[in-house]
Protein backbone atom coordinates (compact mmCIF):
# COMPACT_ATOMS: atom_id res chain seq x y z
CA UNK A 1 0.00 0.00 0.00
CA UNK A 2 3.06 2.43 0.57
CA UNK A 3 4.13 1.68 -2.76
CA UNK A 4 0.94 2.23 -4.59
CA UNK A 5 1.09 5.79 -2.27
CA UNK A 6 4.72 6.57 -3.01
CA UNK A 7 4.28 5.83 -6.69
CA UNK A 8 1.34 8.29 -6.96
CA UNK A 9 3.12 10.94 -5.23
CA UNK A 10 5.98 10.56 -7.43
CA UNK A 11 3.88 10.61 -10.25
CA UNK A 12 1.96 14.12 -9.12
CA UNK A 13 5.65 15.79 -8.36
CA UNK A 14 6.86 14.46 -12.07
CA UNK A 15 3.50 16.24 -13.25
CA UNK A 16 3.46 19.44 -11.30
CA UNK A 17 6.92 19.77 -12.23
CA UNK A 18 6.75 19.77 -15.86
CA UNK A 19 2.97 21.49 -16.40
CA UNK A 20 5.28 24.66 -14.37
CA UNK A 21 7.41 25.27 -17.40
CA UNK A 22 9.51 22.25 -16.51
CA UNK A 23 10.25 24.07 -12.71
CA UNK A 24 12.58 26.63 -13.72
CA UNK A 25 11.12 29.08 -11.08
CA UNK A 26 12.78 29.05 -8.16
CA UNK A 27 9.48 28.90 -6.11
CA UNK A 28 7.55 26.16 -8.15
CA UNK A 29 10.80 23.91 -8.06
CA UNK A 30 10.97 24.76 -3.94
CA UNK A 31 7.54 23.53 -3.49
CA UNK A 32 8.49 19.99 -6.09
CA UNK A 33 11.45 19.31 -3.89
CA UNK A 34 9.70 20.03 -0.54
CA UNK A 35 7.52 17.05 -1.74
CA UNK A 36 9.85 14.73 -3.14
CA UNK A 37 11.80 14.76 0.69
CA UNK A 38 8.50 13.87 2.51
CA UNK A 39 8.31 11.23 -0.21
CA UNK A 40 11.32 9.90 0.60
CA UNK A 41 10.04 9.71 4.37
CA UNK A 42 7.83 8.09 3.52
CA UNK A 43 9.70 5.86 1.62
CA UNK A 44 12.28 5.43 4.00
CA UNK A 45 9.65 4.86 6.75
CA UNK A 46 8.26 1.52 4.61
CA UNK A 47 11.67 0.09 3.46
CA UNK A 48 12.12 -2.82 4.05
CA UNK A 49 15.41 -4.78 4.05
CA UNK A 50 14.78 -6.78 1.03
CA UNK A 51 15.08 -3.16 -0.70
CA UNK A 52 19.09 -2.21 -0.40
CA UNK A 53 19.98 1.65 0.27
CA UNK A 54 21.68 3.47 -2.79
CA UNK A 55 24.53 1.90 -4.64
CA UNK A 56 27.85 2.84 -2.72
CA UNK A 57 30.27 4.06 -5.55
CA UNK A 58 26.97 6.50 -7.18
CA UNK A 59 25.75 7.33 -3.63
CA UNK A 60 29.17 8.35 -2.21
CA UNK A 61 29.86 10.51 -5.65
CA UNK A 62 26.66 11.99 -5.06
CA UNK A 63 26.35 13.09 -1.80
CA UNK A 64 30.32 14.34 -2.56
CA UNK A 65 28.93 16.49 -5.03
CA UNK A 66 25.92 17.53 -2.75
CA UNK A 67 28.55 18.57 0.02
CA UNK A 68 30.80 20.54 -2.59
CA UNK A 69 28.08 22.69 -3.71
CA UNK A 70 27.10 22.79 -0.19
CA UNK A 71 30.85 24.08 1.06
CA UNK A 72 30.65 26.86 -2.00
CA UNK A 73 27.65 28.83 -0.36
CA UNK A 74 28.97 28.71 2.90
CA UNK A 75 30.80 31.60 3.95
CA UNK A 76 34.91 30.81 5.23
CA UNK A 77 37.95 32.89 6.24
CA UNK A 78 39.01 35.28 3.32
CA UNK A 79 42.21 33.71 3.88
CA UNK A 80 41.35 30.25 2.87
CA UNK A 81 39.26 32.15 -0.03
CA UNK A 82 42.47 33.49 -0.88
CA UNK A 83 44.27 30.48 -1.11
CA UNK A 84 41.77 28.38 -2.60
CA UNK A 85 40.13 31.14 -4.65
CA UNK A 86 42.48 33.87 -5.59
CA UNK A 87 40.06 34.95 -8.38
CA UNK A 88 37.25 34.91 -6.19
CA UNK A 89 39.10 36.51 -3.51
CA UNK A 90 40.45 39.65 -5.88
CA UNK A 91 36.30 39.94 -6.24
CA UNK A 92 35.69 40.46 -3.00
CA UNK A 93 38.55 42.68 -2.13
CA UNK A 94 37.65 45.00 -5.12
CA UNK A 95 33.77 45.57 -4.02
CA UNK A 96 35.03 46.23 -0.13
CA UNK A 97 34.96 50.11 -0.49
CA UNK A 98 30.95 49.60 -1.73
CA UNK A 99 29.94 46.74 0.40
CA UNK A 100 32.10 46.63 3.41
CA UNK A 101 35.49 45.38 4.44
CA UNK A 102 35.01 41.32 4.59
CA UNK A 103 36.68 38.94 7.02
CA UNK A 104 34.50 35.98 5.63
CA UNK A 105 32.84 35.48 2.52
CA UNK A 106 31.30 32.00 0.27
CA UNK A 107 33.18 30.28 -2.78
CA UNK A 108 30.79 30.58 -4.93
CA UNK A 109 30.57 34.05 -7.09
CA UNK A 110 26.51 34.21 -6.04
CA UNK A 111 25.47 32.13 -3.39
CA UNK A 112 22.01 32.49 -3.15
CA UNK A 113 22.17 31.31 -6.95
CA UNK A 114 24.35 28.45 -5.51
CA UNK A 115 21.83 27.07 -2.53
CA UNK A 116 18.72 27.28 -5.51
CA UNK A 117 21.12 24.96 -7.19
CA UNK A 118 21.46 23.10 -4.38
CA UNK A 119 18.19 22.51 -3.80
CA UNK A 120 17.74 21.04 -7.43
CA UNK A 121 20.81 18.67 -7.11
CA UNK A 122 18.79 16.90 -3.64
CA UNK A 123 16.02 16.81 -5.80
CA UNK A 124 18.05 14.90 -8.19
CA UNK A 125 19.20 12.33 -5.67
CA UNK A 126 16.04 12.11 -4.02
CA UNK A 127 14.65 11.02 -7.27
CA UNK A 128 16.95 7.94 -7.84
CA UNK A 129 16.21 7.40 -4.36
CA UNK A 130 12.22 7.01 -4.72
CA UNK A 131 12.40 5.38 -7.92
CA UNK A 132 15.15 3.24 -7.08
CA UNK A 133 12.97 1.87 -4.01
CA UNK A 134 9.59 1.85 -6.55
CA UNK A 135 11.33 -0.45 -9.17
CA UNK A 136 12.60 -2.82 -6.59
CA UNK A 137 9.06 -3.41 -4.65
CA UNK A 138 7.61 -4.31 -7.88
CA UNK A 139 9.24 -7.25 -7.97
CA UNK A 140 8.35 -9.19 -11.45
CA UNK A 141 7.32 -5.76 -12.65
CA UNK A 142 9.80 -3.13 -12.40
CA UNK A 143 8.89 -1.16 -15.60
CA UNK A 144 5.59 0.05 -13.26
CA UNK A 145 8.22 2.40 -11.97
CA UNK A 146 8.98 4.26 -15.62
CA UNK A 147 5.15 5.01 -15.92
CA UNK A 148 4.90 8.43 -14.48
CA UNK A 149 7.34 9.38 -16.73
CA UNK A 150 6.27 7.43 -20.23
CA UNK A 151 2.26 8.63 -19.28
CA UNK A 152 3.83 12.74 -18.75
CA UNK A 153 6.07 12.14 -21.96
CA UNK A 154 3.01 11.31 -24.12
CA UNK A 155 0.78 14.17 -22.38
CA UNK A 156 3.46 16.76 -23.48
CA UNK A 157 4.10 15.20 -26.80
CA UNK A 158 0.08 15.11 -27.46
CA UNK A 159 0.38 18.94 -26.38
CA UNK A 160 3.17 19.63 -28.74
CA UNK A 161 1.38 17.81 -31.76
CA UNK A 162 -1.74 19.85 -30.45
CA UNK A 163 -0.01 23.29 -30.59
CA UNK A 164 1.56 21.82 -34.14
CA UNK A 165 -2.13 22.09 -35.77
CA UNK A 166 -3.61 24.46 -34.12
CA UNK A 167 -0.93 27.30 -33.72
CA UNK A 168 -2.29 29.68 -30.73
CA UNK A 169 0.82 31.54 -30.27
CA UNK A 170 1.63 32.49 -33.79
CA UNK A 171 4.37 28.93 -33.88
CA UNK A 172 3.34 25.73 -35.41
CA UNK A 173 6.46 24.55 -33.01
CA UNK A 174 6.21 21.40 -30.91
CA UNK A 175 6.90 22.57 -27.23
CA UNK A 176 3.85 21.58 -25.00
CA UNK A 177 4.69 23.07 -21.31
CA UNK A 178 8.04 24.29 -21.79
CA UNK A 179 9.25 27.76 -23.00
CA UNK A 180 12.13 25.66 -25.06
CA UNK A 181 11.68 23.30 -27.85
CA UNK A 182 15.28 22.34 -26.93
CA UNK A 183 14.34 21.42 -23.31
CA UNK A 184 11.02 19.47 -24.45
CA UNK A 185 12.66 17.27 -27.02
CA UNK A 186 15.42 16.63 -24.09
CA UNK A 187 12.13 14.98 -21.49
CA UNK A 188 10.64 13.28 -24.88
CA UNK A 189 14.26 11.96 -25.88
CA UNK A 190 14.56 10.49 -22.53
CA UNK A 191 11.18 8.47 -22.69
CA UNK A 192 11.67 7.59 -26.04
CA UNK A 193 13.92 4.09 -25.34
CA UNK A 194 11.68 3.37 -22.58
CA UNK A 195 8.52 3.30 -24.50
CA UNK A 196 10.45 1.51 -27.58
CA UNK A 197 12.37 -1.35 -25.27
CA UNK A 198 8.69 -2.47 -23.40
CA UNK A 199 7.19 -2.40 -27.65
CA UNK A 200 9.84 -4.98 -27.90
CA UNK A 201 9.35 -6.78 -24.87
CA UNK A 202 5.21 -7.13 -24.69
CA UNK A 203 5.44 -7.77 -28.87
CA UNK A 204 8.14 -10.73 -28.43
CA UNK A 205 7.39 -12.16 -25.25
CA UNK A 206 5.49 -15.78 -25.62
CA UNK A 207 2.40 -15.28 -23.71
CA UNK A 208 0.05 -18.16 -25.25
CA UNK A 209 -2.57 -17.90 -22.84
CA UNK A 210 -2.50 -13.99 -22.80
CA UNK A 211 -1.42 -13.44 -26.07
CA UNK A 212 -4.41 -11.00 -27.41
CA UNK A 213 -3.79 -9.03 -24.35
CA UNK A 214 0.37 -8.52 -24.47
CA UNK A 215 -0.49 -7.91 -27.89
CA UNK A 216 -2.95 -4.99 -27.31
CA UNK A 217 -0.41 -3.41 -25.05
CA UNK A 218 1.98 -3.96 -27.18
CA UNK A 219 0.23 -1.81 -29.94
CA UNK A 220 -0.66 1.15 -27.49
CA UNK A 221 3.23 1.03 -26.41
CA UNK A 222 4.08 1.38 -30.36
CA UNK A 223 1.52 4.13 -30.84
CA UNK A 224 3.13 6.00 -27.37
CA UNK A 225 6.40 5.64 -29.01
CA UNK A 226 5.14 6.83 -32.48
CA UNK A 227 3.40 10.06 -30.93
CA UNK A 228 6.87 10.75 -28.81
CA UNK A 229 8.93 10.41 -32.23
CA UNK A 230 6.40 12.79 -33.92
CA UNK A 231 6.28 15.26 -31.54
CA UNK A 232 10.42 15.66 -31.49
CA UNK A 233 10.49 15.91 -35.26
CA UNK A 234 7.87 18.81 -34.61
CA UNK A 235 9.98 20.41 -31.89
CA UNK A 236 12.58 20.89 -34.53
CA UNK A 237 15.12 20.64 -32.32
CA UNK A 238 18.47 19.35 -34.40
CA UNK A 239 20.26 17.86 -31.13
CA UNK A 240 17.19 16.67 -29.87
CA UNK A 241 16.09 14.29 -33.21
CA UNK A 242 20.08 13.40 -33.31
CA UNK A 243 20.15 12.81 -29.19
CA UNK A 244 16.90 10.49 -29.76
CA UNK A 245 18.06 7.81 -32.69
CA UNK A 246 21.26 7.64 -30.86
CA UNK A 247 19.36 6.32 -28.13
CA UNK A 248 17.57 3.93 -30.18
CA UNK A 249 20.22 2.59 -31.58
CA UNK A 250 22.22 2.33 -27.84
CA UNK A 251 19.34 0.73 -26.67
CA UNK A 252 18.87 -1.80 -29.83
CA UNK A 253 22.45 -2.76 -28.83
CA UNK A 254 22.40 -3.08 -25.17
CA UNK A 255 19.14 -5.51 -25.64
CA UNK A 256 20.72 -7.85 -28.20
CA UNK A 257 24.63 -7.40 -27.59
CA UNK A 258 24.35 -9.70 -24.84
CA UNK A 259 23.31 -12.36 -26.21
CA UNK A 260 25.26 -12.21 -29.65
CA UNK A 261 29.33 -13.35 -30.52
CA UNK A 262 31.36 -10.68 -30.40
CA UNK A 263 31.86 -10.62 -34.44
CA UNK A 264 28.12 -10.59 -34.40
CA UNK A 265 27.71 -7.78 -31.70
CA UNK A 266 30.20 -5.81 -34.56
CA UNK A 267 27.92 -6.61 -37.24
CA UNK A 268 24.97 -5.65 -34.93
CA UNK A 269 26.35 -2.45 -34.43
CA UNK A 270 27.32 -1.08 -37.95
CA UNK A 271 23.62 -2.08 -38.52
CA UNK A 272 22.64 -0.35 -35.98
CA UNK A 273 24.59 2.73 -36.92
CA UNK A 274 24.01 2.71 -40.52
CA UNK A 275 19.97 2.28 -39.84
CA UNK A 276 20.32 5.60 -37.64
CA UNK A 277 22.19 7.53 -40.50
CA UNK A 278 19.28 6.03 -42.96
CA UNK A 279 16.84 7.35 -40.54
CA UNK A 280 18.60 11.09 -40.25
CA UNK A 281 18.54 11.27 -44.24
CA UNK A 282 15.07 9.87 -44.66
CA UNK A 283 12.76 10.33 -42.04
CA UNK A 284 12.79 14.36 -41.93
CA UNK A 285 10.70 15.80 -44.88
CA UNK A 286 11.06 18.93 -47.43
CA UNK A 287 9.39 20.99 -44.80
CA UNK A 288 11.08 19.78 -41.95
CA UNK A 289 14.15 20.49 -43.43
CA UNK A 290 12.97 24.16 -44.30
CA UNK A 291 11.61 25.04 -41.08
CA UNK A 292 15.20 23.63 -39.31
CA UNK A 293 17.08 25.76 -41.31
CA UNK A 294 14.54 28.89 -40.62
CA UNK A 295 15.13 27.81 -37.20
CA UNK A 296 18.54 27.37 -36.90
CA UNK A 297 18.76 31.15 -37.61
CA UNK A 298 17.16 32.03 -34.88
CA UNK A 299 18.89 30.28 -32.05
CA UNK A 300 22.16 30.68 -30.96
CA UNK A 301 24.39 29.72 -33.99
CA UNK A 302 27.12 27.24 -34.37
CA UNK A 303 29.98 29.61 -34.20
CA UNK A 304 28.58 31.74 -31.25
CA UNK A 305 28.58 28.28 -29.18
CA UNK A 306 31.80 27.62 -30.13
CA UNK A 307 32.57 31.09 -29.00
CA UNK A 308 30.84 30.45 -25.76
CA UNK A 309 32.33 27.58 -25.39
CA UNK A 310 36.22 28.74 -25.85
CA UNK A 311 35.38 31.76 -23.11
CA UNK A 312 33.72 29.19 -20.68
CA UNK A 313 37.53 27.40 -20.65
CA UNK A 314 39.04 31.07 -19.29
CA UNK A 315 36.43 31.14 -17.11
CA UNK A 316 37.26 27.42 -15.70
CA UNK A 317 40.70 28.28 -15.93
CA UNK A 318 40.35 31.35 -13.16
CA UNK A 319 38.94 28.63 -10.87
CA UNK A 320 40.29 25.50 -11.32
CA UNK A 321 39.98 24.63 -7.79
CA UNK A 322 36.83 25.86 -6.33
CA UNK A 323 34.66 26.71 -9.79
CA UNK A 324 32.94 30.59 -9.47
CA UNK A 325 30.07 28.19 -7.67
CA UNK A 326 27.05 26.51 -9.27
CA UNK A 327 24.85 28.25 -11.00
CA UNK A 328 26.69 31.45 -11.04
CA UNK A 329 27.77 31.00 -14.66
CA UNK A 330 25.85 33.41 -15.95
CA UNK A 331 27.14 36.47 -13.61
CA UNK A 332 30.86 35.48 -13.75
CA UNK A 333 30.77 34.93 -17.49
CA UNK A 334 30.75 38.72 -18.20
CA UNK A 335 34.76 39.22 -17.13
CA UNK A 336 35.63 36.81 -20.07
CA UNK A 337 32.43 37.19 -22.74
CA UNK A 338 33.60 37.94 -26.38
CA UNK A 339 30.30 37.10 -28.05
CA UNK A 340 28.80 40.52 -28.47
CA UNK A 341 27.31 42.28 -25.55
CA UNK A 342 23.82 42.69 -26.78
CA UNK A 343 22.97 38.89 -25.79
CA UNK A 344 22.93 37.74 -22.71
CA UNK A 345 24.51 34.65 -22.22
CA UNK A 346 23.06 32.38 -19.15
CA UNK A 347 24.52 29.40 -19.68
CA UNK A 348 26.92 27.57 -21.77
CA UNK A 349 25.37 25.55 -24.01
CA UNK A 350 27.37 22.70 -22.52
CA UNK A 351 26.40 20.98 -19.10
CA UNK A 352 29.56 19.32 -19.17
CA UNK A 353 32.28 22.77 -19.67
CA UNK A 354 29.33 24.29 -17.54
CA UNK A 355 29.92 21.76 -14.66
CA UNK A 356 33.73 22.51 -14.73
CA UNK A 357 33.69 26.13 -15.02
CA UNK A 358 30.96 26.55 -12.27
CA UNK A 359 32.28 22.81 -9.87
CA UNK A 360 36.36 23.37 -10.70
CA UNK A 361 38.07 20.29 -11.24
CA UNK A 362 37.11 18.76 -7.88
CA UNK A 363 33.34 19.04 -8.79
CA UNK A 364 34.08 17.77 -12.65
CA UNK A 365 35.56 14.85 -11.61
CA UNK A 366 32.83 13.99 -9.40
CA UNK A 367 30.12 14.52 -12.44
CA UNK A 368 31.99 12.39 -14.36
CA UNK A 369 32.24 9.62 -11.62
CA UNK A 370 28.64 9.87 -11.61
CA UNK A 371 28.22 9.40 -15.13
CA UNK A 372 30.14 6.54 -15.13
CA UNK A 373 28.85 4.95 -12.43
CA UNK A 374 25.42 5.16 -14.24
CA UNK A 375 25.91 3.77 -17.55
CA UNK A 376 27.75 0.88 -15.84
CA UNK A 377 24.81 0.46 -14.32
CA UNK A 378 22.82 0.31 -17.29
CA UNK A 379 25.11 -2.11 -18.83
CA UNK A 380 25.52 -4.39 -15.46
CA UNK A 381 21.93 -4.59 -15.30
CA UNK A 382 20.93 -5.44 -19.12
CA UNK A 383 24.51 -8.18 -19.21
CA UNK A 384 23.19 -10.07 -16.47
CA UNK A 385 19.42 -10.12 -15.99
CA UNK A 386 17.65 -12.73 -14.77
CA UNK A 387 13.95 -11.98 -17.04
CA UNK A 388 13.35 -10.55 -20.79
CA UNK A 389 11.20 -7.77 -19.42
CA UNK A 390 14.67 -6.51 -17.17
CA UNK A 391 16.94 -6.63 -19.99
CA UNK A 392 14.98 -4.88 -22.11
CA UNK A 393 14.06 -2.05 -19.37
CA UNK A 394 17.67 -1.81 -18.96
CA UNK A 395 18.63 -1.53 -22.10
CA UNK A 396 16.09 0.98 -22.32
CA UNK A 397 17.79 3.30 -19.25
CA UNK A 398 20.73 2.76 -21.19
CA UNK A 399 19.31 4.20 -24.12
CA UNK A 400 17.59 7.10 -22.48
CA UNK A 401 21.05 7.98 -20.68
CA UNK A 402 22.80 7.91 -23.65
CA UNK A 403 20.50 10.44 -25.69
CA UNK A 404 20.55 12.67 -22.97
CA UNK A 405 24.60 13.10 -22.36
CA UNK A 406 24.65 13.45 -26.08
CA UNK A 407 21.96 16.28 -25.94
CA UNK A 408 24.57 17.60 -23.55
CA UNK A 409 27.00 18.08 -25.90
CA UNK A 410 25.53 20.78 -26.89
CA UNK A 411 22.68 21.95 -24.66
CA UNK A 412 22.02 22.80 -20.81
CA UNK A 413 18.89 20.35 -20.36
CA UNK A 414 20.33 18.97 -16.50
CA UNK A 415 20.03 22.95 -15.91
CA UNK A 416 16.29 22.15 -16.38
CA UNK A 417 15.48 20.73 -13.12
CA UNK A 418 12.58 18.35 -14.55
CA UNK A 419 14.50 16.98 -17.33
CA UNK A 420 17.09 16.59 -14.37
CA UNK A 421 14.37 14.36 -12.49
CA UNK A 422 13.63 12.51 -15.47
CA UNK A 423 17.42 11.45 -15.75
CA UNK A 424 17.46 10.51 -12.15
CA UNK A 425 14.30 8.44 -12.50
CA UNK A 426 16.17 6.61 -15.21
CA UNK A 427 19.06 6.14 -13.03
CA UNK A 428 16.94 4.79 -9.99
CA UNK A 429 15.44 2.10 -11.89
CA UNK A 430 18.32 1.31 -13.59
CA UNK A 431 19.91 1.01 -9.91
CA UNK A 432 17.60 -0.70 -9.03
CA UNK A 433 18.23 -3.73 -12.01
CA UNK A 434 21.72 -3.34 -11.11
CA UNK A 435 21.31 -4.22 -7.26
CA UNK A 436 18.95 -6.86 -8.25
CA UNK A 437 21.68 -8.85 -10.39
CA UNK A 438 23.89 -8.36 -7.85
CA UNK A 439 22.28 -9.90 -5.36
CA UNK A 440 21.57 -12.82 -7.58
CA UNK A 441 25.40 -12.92 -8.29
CA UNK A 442 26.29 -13.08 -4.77
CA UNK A 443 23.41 -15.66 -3.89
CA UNK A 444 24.66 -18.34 -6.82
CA UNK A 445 28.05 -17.84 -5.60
CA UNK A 446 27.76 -18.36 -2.34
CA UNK A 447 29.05 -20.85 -0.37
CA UNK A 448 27.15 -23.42 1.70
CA UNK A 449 27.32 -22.91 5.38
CA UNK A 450 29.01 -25.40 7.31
CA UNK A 451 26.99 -28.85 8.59
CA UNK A 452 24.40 -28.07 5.49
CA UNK A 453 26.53 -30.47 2.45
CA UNK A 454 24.44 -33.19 1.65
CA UNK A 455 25.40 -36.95 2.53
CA UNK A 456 26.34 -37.88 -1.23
CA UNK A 457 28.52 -34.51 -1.43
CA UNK A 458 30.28 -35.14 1.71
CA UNK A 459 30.70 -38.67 1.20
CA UNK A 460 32.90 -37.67 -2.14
């Protein structure tokens, strides 16, 4: 009954979040996160010890990087600031005669910019934590834990085809609650695998007494996953159609590379490849292809991100050990901005050179442990499964991972703190998977306890 209670919950944070512009206010994102820690109360409250606590390699990196961000807001000796800061320092020193002669002051560039982003990082982990505990109660049925997230992926991609036919703001653009395409393709992308890796399992899974049934779910999975496809080729986003097949195809692989010879798991992949590149060159129409290139002018162009991108290394390399503090890219970019003044540049178009201008190298290192430590649990989880539907769900988090750190590349969608959520989501249940096959692992290789051998075992 807890479950049932937690999984509702979970599912009316996922859907407040998004329907509030993907919580990008401070206040509506407050309000998600106040709810997703009595959640985890609550979830904590009904554990049970048949459900493990968080992985320890990802839960150590993350509650490192929770405690970094944490040390950047809090105020320490302008000393230490000095030594560990000496950019940050000269910043304070220089503002003295306006604001006061400073004995103490906080890593971090803006602070109160660095606790909001604080706020959305224990969001993040409280995430993984719920879903991690939702897809291990279901035992048999851990997919139930990636419906919240499939169910809000088709309402917004409904929305977007919606606002695609009947334009009310003047734009035939697929965006449904969010005020960027870019951002909406990024939740879609991430569902996307999901939706495509339980088509595969409910239409190939030998269900004679059932079949009409698996078979009718089966359909309404492939017409999800149709509608989710549509709607990012009617966002028009270029990263976010590119993000999505490369997610396909991860996922194709991670389902079948298992159980394949390695020459085959070669061949397997150049098919794979080669059927994404067919995809990109047929699947877009004349019109698509005119409205992304009227689009493309509009957004920030390829040269201006590359421009971005070159400044954001300065930046990093004024604070390579502390970072100017999370989520204060935006005000310390200014000292090192050649892109013309007249646009405002907020982020930089990169999570990744974002993280290690903003984290230092400390904090970089600690997002990349994290990374890590998830797609190895993707791949742990779909290698040694013990059912169909668990491979395929985990080849499915491994395909919704992957399209998202490709989106990445070249976008600030983990700066979106429900896209951020969805990630985590995908990282709890694929945590979960992981833990499970673990614990199988350790179970089959166990040893028999002493006294227990039977007669005929003992006797040889």
């Amino acid at each position: 009954m807890i479950d049932i209670a937690l999984l509702a919950g979970y599912a009316v944070v996922l859907t407040c979040a998004v329907v509030a512009r993907g919580g990008v206010y401070p206040f509506d994102w407050a309000v998600c996160a106040g709810a997703l820690a009595g959640l985890t109360m609550v979830s904590e409250f009904g554990r049970s010890a048949a459900i493990p606590p968080l992985g320890r390699p990802l839960g150590v990196a993350l509650v490192s990087l929770f405690v970094l961000v944490l040390l950047q807001a809090i105020p320490l000796p302008l000393a230490l600031i000095g030594v560990l800061s000496p950019a940050r320092a000269e910043i304070v020193r220089a503002t003295a005669p306006i604001a006061g002669q400073a004995r103490f002051a906080a890593v971090s560039n803006v602070p109160n910019e660095t606790l909001q982003a604080l706020s959305q990082l224990g969001g993040f982990i409280l995430t993984v934590v719920i879903v991690r505990r939702l897809a291990a109660a279901f035992k048999g049925r851990p997919w139930i834990a990636a419906l919240p997230l499939i169910l809000i992926a088709l309402f917004e991609a409904v929305l977007g085809l919606i606002q695609t036919a009947i334009p009310l703001d003047g734009s035939s653009v697929s965006r449904g609650t969010y005020a960027n395409r870019n951002h909406y393709a990024g939740l879609l992308e991430l569902a996307l695998p999901l939706v495509v890796a339980l088509v595969t399992y409910r239409l190939s899974a030998d269900r004679e007494s059932s079949a009409d049934r698996f078979y009718l779910v089966g359909c309404s999975l492939l017409v999800t996953a149709t509608t989710i496809l549509a709607a990012i080729l009617l966002s028009f986003s270029r990263m976010g159609f590119v993000a999505a097949l490369f997610g396909l195809a991860t996922a194709a692989v991670a389902a079948l590379g298992g159980r394949l010879s390695r020459r085959a798991r070669w061949i397997w992949s150049g098919a794979m490849a080669g059927t994404v590149a067919l995809a990109f060159v047929l699947l877009p129409t004349t019109l698509w292809l005119s409205r992304f290139a009227e689009l493309a002018g509009g957004s920030i162009s390829g040269d201006t991100r590359v421009r971005i991108w070159h400044d954001t290394v300065r930046l990093a390399g004024a604070y390579p050990l502390t970072g100017c503090g999370a989520r204060a890219f935006q005000s310390s970019f200014y000292a090192w901005q050649t892109v013309p003044g007249t646009e405002t540049i907020n982020f930089a178009h990169c999570d990744y050179l974002q993280a290690l201008a903003e984290l230092g190298i400390p904090g970089f290192v600690l997002v990349i442990m994290v990374v890590v430590f998830t797609v190895a649990c993707c791949i742990k989880a779909a290698g040694a499964a013990a059912s169909c539907v668990e491979r395929f769900l985990a080849a499915g988090c491994l395909g919704s991972l992957a399209a998202i750190l490709v989106h990445s590349l070249v976008d600030f969608n983990m700066y979106v703190p429900v896209n951020a959520m969805a990630a985590a989501s995908v990282l709890g249940i694929a945590q979960a998977l992981a833990a499970s096959a673990g614990t199988r692992e350790r179970v089959h290789f166990l040893p028999p306890k002493r006294g227990t051998e039977s007669p005929v075992a003992a006797a040889g």
